[in-house]
Protein backbone atom coordinates (compact mmCIF):
# COMPACT_ATOMS: atom_id res chain seq x y z
CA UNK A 1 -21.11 7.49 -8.60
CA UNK A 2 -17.40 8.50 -8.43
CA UNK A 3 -16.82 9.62 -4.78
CA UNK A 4 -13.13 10.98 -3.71
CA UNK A 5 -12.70 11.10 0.18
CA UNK A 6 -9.74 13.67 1.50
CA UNK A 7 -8.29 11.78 4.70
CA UNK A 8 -7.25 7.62 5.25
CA UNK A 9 -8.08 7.70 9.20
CA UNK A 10 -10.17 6.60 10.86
CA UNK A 11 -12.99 8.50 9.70
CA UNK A 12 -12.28 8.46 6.32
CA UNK A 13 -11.66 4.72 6.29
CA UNK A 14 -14.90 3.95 8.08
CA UNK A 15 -16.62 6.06 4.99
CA UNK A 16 -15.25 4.81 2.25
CA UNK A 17 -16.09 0.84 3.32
CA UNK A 18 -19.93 2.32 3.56
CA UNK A 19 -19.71 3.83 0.32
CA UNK A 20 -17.96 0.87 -1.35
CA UNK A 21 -20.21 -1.44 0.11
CA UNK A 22 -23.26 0.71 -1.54
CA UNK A 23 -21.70 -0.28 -4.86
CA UNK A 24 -20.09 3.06 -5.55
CA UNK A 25 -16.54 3.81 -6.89
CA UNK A 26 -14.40 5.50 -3.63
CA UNK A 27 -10.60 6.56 -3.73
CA UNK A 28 -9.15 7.85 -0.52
CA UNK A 29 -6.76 10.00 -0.60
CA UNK A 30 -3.91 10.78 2.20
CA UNK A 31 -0.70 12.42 2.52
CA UNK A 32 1.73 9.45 2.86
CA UNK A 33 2.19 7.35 -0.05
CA UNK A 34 2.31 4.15 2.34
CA UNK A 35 -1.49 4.46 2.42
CA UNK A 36 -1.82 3.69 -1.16
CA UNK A 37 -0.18 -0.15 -0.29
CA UNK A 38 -3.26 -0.40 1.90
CA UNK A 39 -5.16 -3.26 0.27
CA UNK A 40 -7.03 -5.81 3.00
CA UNK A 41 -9.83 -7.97 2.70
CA UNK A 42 -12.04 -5.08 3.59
CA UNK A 43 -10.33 -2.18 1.14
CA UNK A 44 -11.00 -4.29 -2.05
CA UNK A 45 -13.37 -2.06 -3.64
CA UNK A 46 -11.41 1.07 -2.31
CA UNK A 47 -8.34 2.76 -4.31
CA UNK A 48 -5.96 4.77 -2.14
CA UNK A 49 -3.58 7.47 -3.34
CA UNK A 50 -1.77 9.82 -2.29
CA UNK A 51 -2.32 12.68 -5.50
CA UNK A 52 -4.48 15.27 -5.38
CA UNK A 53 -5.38 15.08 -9.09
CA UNK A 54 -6.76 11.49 -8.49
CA UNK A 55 -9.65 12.32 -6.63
CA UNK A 56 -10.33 16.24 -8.02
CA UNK A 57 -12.83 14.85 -11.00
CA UNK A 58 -15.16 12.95 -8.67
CA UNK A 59 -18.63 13.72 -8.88
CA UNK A 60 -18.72 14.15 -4.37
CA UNK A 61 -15.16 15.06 -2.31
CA UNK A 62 -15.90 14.17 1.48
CA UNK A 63 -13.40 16.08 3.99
CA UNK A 64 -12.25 13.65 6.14
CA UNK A 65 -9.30 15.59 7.90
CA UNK A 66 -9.08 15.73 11.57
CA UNK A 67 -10.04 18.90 12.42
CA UNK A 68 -6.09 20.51 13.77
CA UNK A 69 -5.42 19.85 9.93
């Protein structure tokens, strides 16, 4: 399953390693284009980016925002 996640903080991050981990394709997206350089250990099975149009197709958005967004 294709799963797009709106938000790279904490929340967000925390989600998509649970969802990758459950063998499912996750991009993150965030504001900032520095979050799309975030590749660790952890993040390998995780795209980040910072376009809208990226995750819009998925078959599940999670809203990850904090909520004064």
């Amino acid at each position: 399953m294709d799963i797009g996640i709106l938000g790279a903080g904490s929340w967000g991050s925390a989600l998509s390693l649970l969802i990758s981990c459950n063998n499912h394709k996750v991009t993150v997206w965030h504001y900032k284009k520095i979050f799309e350089q975030k590749k660790t250990t952890q993040f390998k099975r995780v795209s980040f980016t910072s376009n809208l149009k990226d995750i819009i197709d998925s078959d599940i958005i999670i809203i990850a925002l904090p909520s004064h967004s």
